[in-house]
Protein backbone atom coordinates (compact mmCIF):
# COMPACT_ATOMS: atom_id res chain seq x y z
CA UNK A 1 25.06 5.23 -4.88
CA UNK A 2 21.02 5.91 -4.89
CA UNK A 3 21.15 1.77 -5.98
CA UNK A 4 22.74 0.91 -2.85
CA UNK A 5 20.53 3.08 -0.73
CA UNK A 6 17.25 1.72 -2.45
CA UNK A 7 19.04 -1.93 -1.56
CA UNK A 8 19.28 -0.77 1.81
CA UNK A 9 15.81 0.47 2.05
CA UNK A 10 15.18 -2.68 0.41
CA UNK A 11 16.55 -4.88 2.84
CA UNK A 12 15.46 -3.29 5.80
CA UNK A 13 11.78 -3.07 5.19
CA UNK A 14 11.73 -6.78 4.38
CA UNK A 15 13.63 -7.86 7.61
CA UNK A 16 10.90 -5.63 9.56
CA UNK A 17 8.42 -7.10 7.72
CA UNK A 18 9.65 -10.57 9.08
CA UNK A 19 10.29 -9.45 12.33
CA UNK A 20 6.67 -8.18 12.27
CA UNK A 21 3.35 -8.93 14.17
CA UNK A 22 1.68 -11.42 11.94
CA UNK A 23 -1.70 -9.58 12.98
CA UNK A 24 -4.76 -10.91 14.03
CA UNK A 25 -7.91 -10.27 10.95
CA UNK A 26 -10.81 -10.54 13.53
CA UNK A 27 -9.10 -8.18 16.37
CA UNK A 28 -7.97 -5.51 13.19
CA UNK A 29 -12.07 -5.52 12.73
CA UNK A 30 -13.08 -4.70 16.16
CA UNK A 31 -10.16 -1.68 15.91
CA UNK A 32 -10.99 -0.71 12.83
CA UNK A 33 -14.35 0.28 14.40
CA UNK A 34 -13.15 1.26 17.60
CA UNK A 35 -11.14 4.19 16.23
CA UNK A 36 -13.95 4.64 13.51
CA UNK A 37 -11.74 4.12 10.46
CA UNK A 38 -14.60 3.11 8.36
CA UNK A 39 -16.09 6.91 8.85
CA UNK A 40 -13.54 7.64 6.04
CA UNK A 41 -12.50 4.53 4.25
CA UNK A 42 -15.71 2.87 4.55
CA UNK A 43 -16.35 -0.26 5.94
CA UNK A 44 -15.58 -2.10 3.54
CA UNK A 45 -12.27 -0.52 3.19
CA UNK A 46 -12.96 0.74 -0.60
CA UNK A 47 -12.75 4.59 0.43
CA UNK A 48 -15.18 7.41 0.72
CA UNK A 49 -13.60 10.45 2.02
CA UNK A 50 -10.41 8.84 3.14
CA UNK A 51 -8.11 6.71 0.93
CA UNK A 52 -8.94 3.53 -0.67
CA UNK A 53 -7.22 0.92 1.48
CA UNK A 54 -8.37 -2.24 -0.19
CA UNK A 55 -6.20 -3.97 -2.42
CA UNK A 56 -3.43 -2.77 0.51
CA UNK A 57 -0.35 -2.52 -0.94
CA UNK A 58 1.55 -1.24 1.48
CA UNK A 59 3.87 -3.34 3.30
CA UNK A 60 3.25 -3.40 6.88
CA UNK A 61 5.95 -1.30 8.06
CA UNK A 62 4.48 1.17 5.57
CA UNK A 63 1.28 0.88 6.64
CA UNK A 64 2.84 1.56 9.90
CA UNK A 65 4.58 4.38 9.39
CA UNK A 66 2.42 6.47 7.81
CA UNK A 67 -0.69 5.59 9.95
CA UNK A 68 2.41 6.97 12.96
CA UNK A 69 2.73 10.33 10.74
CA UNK A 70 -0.11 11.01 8.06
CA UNK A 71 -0.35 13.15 5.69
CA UNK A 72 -3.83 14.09 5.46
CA UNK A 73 -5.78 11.95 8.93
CA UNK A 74 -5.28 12.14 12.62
CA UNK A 75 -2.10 10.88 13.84
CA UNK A 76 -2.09 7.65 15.71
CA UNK A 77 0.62 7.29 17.81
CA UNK A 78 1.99 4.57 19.66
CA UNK A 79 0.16 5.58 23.32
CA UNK A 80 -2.96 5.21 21.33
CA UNK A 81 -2.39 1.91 19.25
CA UNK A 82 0.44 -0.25 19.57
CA UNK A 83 2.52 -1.74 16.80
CA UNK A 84 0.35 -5.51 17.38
CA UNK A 85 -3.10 -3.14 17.53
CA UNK A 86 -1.74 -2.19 13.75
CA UNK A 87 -0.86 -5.31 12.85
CA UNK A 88 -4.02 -6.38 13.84
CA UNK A 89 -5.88 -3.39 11.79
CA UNK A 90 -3.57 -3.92 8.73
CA UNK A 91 -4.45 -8.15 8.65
CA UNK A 92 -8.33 -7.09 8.93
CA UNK A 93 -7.67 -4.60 5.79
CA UNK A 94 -5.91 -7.69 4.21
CA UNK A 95 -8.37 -10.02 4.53
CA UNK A 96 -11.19 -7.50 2.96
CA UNK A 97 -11.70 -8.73 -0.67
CA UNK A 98 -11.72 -6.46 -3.75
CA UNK A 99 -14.52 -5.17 -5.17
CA UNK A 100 -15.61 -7.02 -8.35
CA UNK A 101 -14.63 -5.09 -11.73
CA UNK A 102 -17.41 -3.05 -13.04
CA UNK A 103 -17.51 -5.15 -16.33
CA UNK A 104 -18.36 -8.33 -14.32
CA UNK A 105 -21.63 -7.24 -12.96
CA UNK A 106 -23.92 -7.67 -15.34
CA UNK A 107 -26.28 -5.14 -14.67
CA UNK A 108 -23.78 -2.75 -14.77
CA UNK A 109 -23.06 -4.36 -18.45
CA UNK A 110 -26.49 -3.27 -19.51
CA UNK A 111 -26.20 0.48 -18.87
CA UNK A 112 -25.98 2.66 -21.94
CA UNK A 113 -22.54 4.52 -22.42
């Protein structure tokens, strides 16, 4: 029974996914300041006081969702951003590129441990 229910889950998160926003990167960045996100996951999306966002790995209904009803942030409901304005936030946070791993900088290589 729980295998059919994760199927459903499954299944229904993918065809919102497709039904989705595709989300404009540029747009997400001018939100992303607008409603100051970066005062807690930084600009760069790596984290601070809020959550690391970047890699996302959320799917965008997800991302959605819990942006709708957090745990731990304001609340942004739909009279505030809209389901595109998201899309648009969550194809900025996409499009931010990981930070480099600490063992590829080399000055970081030269530190004593």
């Amino acid at each position: 029974m729980n295998k059919i229910i994760l199927i459903l889950v499954l299944a229904v998160m993918a065809a919102a996914q497709s039904k989705a926003p595709s989300g404009d990167a540029a747009r997400g960045k001018e939100m992303y300041v607008k409603y100051t996100c970066y005062a807690c996951h930084s600009f760069d999306g790596h984290g601070g006081a809020g959550a690391r966002l970047v890699p996302m790995k959320m799917l965008l209904p997800v991302f959605t969702a819990y942006v709708r009803a957090p745990r731990q942030m304001p609340a942004y409901r739909e009279k505030v951003m809209s389901d595109s304005d998201l899309a648009d936030v969550y194809a900025y946070i996409k499009s931010i590129p990981e930070s480099p791993a600490a063992k590829s900088i080399p000055l970081l290589s030269q530190l004593p441990q």
